[in-house]
Protein backbone atom coordinates (compact mmCIF):
# COMPACT_ATOMS: atom_id res chain seq x y z
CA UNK A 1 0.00 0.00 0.00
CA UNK A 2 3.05 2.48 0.56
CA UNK A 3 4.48 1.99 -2.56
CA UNK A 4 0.99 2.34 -4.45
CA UNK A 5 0.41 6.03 -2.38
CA UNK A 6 4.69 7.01 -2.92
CA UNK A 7 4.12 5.77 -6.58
CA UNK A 8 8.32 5.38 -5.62
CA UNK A 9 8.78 8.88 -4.88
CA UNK A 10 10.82 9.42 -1.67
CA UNK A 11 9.03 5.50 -0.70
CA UNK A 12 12.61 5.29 1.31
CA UNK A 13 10.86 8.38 3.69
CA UNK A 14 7.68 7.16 3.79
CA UNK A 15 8.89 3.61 4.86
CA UNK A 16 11.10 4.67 7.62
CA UNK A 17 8.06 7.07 9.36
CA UNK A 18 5.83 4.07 8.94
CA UNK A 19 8.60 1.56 10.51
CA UNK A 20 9.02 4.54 13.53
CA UNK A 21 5.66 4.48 14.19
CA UNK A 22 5.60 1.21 14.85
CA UNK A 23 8.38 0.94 16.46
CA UNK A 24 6.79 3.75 18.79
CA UNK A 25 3.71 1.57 19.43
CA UNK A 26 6.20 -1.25 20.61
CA UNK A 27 7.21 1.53 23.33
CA UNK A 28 5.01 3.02 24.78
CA UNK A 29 1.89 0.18 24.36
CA UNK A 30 3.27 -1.38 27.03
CA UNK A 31 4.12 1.99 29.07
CA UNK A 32 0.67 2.84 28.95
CA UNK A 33 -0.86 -0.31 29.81
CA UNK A 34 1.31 -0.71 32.64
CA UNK A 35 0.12 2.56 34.08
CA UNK A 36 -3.27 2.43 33.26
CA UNK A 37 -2.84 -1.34 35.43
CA UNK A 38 -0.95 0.21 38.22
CA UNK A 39 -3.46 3.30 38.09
CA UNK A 40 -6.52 1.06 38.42
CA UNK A 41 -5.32 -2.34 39.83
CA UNK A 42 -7.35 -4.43 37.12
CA UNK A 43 -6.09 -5.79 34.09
CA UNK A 44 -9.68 -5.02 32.73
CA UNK A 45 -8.91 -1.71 32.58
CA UNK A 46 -5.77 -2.09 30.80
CA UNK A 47 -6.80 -4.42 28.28
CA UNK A 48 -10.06 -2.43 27.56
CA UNK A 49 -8.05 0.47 26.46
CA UNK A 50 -5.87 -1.68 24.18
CA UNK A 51 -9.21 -2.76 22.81
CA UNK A 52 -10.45 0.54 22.79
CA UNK A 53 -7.68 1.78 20.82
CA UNK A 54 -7.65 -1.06 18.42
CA UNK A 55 -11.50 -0.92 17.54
CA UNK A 56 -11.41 2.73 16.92
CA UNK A 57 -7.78 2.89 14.60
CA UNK A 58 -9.62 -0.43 12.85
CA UNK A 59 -12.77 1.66 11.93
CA UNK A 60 -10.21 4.53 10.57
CA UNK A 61 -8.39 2.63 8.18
CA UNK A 62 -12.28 1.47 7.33
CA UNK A 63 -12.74 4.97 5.98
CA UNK A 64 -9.63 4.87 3.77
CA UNK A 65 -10.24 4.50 0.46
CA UNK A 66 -9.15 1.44 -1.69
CA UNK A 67 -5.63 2.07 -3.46
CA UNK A 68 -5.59 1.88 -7.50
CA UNK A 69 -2.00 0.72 -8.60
């Protein structure tokens, strides 16, 4: 899907902020989680919010339209 949007214009950019972001999800998922569980004291809490989260970037990328290559 990156290299349909880049059309392989600066793809080597686009790439690398998509790998970061990632990479930043890695971090601080488990940051957050672990302070929304020490902040509460139930794991319900924490793993609501990761489902939270999930449901609502899922029904984003819903929205985006189909690429054409």
């Amino acid at each position: 899907m990156l290299g349909d949007v880049t059309r392989g214009a600066r793809s080597g950019t686009v790439v690398a902020v998509y790998q970061a972001i990632v990479d930043a999800g890695v971090i601080i998922g488990p940051i957050a989680a672990g302070y929304v569980l020490e902040s509460s004291g139930s794991f319900n809490a924490a793993f609501g919010l990761g489902a939270a989260l999930s449901l609502s970037v899922f029904l984003w990328a819903m929205t985006i339209p189909e690429s054409r290559a």
